[in-house]
PDB file of N, CA and C in Angstrom:
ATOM      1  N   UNK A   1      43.242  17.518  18.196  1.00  0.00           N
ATOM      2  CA  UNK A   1      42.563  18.146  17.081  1.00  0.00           C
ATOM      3  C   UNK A   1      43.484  19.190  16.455  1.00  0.00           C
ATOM      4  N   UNK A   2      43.464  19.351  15.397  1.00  0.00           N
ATOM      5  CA  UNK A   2      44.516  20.106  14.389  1.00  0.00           C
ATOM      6  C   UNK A   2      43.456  21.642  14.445  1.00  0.00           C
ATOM      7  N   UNK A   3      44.537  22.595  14.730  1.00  0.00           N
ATOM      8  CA  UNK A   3      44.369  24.022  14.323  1.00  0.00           C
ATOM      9  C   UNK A   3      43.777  23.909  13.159  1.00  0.00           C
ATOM     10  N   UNK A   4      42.846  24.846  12.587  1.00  0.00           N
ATOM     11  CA  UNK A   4      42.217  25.226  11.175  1.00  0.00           C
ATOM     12  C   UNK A   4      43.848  26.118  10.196  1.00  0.00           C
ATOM     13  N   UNK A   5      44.302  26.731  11.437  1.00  0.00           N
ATOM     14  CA  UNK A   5      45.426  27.600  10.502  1.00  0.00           C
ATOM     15  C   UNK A   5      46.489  26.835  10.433  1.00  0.00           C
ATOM     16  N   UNK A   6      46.674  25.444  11.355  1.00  0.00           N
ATOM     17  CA  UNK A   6      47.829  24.523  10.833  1.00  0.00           C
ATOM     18  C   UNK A   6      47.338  23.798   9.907  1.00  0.00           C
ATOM     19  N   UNK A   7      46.686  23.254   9.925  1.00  0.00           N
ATOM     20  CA  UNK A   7      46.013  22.636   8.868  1.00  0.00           C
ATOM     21  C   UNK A   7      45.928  23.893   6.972  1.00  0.00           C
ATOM     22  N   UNK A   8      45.505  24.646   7.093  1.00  0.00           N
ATOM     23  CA  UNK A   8      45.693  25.618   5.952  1.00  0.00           C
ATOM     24  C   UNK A   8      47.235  25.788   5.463  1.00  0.00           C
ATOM     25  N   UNK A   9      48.205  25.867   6.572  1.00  0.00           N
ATOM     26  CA  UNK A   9      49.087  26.113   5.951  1.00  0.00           C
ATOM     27  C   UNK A   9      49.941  25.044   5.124  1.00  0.00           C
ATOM     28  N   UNK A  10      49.710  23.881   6.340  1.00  0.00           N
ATOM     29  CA  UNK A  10      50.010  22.375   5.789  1.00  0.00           C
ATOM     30  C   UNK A  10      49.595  22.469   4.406  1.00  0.00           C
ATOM     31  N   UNK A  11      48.795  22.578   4.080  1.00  0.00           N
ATOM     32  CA  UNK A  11      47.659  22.081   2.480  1.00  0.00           C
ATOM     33  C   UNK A  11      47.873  23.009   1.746  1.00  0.00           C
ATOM     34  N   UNK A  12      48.725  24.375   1.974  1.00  0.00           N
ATOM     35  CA  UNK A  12      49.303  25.568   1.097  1.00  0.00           C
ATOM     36  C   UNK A  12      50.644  24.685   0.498  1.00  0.00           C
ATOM     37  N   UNK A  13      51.583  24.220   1.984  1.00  0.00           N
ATOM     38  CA  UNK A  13      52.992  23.492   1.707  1.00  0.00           C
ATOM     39  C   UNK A  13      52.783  22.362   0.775  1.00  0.00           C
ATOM     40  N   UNK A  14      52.045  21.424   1.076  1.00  0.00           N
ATOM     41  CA  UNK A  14      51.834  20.634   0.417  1.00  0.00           C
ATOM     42  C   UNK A  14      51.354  20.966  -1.491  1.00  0.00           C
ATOM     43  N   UNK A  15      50.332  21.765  -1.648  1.00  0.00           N
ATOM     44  CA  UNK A  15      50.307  22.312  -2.739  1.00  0.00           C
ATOM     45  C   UNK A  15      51.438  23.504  -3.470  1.00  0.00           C
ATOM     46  N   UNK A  16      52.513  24.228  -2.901  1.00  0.00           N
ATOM     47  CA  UNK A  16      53.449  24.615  -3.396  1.00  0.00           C
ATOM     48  C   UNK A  16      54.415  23.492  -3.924  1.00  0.00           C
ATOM     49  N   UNK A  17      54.620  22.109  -3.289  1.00  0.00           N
ATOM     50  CA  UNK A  17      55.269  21.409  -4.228  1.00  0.00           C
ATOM     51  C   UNK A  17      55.039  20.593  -5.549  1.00  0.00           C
ATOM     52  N   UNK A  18      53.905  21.111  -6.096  1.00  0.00           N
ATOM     53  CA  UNK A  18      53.066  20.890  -7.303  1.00  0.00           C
ATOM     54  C   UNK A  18      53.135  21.380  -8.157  1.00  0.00           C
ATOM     55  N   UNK A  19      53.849  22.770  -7.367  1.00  0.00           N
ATOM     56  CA  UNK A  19      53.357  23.953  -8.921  1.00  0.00           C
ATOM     57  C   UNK A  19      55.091  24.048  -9.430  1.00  0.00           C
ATOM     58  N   UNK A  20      55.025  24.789 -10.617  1.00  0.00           N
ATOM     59  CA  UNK A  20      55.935  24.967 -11.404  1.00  0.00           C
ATOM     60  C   UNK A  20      57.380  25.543 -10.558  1.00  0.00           C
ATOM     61  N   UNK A  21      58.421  25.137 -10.645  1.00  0.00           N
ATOM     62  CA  UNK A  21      59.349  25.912 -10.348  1.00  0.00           C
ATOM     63  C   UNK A  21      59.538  26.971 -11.360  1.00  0.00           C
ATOM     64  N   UNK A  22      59.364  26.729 -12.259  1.00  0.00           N
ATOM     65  CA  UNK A  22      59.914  27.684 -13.462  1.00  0.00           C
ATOM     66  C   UNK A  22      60.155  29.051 -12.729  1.00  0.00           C
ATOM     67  N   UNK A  23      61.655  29.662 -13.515  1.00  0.00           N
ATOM     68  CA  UNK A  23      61.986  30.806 -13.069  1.00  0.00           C
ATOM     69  C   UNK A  23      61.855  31.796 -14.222  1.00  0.00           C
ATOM     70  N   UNK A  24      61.677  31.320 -15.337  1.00  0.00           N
ATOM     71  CA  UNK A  24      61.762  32.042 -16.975  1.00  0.00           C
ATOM     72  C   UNK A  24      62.780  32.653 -17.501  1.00  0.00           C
ATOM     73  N   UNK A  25      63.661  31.478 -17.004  1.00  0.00           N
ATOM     74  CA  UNK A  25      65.037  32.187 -17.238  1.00  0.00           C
ATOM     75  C   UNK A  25      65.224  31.048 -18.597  1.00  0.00           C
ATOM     76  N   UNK A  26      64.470  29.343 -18.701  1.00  0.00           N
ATOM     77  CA  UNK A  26      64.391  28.582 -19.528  1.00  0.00           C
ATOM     78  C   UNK A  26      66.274  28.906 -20.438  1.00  0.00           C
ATOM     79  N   UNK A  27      67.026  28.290 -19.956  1.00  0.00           N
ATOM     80  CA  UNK A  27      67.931  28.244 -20.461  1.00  0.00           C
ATOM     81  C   UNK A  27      69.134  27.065 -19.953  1.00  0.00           C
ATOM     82  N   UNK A  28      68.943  26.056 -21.383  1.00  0.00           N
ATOM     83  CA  UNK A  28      69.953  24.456 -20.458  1.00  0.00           C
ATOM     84  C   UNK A  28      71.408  25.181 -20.289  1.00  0.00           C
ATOM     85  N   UNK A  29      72.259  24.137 -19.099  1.00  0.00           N
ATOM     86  CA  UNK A  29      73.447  24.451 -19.044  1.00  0.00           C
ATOM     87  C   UNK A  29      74.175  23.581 -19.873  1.00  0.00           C
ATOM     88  N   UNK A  30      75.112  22.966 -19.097  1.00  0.00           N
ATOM     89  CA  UNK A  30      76.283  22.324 -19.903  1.00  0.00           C
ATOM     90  C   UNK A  30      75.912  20.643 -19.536  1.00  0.00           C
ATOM     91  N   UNK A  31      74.936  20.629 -18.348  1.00  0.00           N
ATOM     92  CA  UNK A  31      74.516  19.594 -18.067  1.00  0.00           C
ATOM     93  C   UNK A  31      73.622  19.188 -18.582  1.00  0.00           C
ATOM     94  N   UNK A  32      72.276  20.217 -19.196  1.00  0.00           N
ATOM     95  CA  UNK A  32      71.234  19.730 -19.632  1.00  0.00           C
ATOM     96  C   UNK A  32      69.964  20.033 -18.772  1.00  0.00           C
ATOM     97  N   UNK A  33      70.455  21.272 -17.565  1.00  0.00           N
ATOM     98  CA  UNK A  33      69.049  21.320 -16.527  1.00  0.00           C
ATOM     99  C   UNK A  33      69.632  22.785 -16.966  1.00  0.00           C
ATOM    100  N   UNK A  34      68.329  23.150 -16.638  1.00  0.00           N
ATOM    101  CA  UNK A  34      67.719  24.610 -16.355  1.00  0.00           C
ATOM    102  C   UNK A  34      68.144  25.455 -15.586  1.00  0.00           C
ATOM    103  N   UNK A  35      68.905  26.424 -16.285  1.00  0.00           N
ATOM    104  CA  UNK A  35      69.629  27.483 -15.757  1.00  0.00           C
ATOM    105  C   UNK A  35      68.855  28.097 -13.907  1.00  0.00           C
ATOM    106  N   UNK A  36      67.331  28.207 -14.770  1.00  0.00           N
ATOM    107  CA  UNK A  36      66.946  29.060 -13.963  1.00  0.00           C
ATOM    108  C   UNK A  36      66.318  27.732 -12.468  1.00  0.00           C
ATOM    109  N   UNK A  37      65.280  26.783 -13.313  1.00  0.00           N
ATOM    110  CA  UNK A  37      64.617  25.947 -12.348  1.00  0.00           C
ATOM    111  C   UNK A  37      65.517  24.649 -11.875  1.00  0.00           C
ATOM    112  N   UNK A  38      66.952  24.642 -12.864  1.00  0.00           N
ATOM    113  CA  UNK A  38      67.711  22.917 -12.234  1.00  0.00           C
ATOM    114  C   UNK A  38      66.769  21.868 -12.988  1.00  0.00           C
ATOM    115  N   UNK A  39      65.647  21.970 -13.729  1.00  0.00           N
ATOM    116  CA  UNK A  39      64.848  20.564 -14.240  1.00  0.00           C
ATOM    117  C   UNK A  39      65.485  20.267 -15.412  1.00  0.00           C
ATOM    118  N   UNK A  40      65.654  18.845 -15.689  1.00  0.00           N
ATOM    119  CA  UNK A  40      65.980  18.521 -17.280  1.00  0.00           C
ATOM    120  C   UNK A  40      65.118  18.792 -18.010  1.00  0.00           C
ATOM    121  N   UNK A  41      65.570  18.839 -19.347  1.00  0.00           N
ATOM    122  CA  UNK A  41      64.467  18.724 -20.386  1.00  0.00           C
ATOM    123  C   UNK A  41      63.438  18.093 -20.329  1.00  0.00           C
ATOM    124  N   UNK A  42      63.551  17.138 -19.895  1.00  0.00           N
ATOM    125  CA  UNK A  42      62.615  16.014 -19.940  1.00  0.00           C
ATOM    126  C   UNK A  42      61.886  16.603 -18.786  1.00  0.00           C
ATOM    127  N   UNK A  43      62.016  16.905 -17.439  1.00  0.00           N
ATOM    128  CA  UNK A  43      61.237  17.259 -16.613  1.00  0.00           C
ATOM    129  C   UNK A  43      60.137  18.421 -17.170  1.00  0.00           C
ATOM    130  N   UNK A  44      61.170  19.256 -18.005  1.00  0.00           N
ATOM    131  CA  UNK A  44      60.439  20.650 -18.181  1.00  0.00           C
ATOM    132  C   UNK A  44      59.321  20.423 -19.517  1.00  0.00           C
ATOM    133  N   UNK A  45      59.594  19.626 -20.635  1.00  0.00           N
ATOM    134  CA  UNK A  45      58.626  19.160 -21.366  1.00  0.00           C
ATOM    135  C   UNK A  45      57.466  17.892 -20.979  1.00  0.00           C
ATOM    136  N   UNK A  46      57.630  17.202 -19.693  1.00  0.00           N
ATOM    137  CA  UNK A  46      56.801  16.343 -19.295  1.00  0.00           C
ATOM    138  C   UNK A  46      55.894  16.607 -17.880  1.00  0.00           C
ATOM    139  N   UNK A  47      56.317  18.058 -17.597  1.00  0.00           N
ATOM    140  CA  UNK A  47      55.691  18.583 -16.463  1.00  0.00           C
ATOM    141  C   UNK A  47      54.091  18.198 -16.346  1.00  0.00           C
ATOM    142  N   UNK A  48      53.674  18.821 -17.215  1.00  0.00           N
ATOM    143  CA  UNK A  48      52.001  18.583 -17.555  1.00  0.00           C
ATOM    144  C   UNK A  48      51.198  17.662 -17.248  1.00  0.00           C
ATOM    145  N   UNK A  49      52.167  16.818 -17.616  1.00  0.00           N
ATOM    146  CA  UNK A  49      51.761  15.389 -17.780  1.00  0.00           C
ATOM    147  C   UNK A  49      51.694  14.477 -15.885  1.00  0.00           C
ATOM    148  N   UNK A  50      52.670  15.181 -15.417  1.00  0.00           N
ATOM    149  CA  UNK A  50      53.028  14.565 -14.586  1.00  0.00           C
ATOM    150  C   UNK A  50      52.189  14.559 -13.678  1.00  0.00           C
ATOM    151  N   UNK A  51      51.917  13.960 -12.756  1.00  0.00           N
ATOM    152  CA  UNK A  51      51.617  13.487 -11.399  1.00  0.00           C
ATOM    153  C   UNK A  51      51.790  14.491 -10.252  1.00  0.00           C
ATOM    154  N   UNK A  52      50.453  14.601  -9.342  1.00  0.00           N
ATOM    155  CA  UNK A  52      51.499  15.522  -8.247  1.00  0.00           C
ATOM    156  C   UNK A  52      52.694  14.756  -7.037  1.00  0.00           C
ATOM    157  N   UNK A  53      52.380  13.578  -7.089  1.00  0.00           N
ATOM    158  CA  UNK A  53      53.227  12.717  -6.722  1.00  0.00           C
ATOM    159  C   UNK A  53      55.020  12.986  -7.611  1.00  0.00           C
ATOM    160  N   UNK A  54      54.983  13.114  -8.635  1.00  0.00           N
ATOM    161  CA  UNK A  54      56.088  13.061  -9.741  1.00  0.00           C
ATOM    162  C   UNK A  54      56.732  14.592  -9.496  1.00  0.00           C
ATOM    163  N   UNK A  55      54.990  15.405  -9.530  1.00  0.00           N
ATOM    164  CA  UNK A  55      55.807  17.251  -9.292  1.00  0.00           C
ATOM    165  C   UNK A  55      56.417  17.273  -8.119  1.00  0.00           C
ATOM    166  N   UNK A  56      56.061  16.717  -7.001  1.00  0.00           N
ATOM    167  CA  UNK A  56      56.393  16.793  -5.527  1.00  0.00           C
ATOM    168  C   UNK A  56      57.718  16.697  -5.931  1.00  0.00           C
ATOM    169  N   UNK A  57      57.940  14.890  -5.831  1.00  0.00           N
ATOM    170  CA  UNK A  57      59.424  14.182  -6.229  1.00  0.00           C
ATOM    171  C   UNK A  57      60.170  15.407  -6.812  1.00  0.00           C
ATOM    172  N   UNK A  58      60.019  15.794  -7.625  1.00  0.00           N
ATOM    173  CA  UNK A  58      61.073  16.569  -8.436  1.00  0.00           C
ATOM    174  C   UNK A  58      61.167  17.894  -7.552  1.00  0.00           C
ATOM    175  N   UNK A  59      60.623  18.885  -7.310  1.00  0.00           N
ATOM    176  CA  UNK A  59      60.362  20.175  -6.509  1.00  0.00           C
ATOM    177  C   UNK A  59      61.491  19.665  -5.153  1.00  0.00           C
ATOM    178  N   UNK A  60      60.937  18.241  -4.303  1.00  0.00           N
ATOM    179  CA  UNK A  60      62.210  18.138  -3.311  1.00  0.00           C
ATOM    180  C   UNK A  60      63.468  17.921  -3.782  1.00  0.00           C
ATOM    181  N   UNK A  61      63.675  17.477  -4.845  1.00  0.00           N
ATOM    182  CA  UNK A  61      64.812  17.419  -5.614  1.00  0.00           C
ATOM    183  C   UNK A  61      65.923  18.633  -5.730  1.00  0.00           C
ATOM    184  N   UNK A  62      64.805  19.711  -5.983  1.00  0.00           N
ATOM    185  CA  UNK A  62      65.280  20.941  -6.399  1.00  0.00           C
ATOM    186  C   UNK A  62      65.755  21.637  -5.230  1.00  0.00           C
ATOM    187  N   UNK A  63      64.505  21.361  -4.219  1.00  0.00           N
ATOM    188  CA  UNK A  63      64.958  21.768  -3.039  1.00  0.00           C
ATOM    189  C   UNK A  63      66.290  21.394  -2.533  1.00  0.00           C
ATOM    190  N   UNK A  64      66.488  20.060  -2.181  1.00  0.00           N
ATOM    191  CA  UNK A  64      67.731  19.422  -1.685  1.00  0.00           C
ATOM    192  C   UNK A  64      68.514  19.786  -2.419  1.00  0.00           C
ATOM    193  N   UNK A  65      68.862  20.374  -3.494  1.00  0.00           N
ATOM    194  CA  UNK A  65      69.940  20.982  -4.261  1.00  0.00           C
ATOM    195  C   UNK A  65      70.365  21.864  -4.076  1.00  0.00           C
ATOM    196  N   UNK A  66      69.485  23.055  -4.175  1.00  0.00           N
ATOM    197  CA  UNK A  66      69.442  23.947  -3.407  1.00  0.00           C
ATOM    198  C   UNK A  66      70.093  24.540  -2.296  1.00  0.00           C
ATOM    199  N   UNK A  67      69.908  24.086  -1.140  1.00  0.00           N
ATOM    200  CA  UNK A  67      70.178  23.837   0.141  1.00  0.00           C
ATOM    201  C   UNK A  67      71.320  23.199  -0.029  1.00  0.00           C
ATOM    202  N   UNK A  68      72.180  22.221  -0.781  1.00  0.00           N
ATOM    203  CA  UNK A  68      73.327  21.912  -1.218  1.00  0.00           C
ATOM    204  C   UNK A  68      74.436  22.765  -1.928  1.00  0.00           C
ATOM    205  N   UNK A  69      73.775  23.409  -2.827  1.00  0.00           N
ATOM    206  CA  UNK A  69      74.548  24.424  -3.479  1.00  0.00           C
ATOM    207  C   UNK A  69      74.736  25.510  -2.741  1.00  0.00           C
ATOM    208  N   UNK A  70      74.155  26.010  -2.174  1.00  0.00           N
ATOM    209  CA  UNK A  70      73.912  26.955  -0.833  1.00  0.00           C
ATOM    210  C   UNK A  70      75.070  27.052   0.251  1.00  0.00           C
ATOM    211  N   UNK A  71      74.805  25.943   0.688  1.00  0.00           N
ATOM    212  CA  UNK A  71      75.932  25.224   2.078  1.00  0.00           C
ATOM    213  C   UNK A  71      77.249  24.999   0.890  1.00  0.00           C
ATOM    214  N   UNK A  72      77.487  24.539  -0.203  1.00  0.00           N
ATOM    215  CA  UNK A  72      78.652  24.202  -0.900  1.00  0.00           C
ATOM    216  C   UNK A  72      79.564  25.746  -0.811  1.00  0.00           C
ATOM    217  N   UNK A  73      78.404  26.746  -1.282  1.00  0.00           N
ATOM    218  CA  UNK A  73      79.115  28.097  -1.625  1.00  0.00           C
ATOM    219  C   UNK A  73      79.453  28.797  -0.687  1.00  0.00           C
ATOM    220  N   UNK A  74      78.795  28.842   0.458  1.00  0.00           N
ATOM    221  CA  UNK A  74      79.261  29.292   1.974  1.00  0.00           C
ATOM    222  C   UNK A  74      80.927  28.723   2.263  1.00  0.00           C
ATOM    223  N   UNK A  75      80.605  27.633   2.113  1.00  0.00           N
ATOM    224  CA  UNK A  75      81.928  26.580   2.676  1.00  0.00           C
ATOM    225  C   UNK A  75      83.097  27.178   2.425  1.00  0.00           C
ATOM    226  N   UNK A  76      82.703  27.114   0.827  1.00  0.00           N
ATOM    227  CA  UNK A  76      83.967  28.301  -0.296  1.00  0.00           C
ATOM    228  C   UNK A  76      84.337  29.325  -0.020  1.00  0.00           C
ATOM    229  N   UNK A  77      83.382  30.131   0.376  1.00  0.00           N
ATOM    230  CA  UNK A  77      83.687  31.537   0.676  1.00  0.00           C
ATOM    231  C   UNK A  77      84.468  31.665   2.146  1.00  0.00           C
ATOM    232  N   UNK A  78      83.980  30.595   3.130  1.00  0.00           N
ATOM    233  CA  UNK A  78      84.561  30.682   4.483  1.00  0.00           C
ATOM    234  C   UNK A  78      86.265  30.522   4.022  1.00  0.00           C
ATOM    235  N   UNK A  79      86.496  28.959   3.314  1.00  0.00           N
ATOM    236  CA  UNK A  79      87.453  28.768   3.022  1.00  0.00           C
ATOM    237  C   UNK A  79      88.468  29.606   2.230  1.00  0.00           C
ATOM    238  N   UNK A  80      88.270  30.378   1.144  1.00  0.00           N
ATOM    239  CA  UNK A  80      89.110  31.121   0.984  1.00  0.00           C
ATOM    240  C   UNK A  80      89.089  32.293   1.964  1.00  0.00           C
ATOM    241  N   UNK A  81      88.388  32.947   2.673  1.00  0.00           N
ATOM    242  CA  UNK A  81      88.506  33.615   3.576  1.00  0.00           C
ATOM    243  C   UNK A  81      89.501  33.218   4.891  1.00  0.00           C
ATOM    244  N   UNK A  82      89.538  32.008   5.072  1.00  0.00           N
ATOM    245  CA  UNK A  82      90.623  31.506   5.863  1.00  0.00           C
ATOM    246  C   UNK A  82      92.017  31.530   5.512  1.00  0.00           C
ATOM    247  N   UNK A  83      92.224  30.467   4.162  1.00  0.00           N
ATOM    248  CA  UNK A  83      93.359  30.295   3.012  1.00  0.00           C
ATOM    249  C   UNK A  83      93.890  31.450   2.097  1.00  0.00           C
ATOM    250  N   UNK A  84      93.125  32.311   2.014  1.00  0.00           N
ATOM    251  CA  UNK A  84      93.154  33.549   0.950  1.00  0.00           C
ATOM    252  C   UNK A  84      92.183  32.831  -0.243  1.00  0.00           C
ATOM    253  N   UNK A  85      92.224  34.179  -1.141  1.00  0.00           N
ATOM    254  CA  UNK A  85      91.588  34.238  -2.615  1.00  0.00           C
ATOM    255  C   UNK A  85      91.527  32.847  -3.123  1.00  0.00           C
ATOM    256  N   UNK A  86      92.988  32.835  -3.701  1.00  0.00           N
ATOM    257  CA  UNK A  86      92.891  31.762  -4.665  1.00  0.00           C
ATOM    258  C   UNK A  86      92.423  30.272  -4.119  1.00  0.00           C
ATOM    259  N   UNK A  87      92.423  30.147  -2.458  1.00  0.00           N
ATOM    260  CA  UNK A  87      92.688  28.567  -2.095  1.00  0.00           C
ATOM    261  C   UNK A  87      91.303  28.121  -2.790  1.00  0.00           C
ATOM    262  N   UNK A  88      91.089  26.783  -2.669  1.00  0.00           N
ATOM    263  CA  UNK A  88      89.892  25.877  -2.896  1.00  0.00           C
ATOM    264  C   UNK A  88      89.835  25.023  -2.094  1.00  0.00           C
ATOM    265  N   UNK A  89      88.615  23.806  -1.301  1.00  0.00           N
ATOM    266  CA  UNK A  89      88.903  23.121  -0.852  1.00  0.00           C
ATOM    267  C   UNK A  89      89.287  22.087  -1.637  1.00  0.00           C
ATOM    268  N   UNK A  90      89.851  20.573  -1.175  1.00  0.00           N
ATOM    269  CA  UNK A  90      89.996  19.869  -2.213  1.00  0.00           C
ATOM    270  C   UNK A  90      89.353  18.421  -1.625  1.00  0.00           C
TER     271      UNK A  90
END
């Protein structure tokens, strides 16, 4: 039998990947996603519309990026900390 408070929090997690990332920073890059949230245009004008199935999809998206860009910039920083300033990995 499931805890009442595992269960609550489950159905909190589950409903945080629904809601808006928006950060209100609303500003495309050079790619075309959102400075602040990473969504394309298209994500950010078809939000509404979408599905919580579709909001989910996209929110782990953001997530896994995230957590990518994250671990990418660590890496960097270790690495020139090893190599000096200027190195990069390649």
């Amino acid at each position: 039998m499931h805890d009442p408070a595992d269960l609550a929090a489950e159905l909190a997690a589950d409903r945080l990947l629904t809601l808006s990332p928006c950060q209100a920073v609303c500003r495309l890059d050079n790619d075309g996603r959102c400075a602040g949230c990473g969504r394309t245009a298209e994500e950010i004008g078809r939000w509404i519309t979408y599905s919580d199935e579709e909001k989910d999809s996209v929110n782990r998206r953001l997530l896994q990026e995230a957590q990518e860009k994250r671990l990418s910039a660590r890496l960097n920083l270790l690495w020139r900390r090893f190599f000096g300033p200027g190195a990069t990995p390649n």
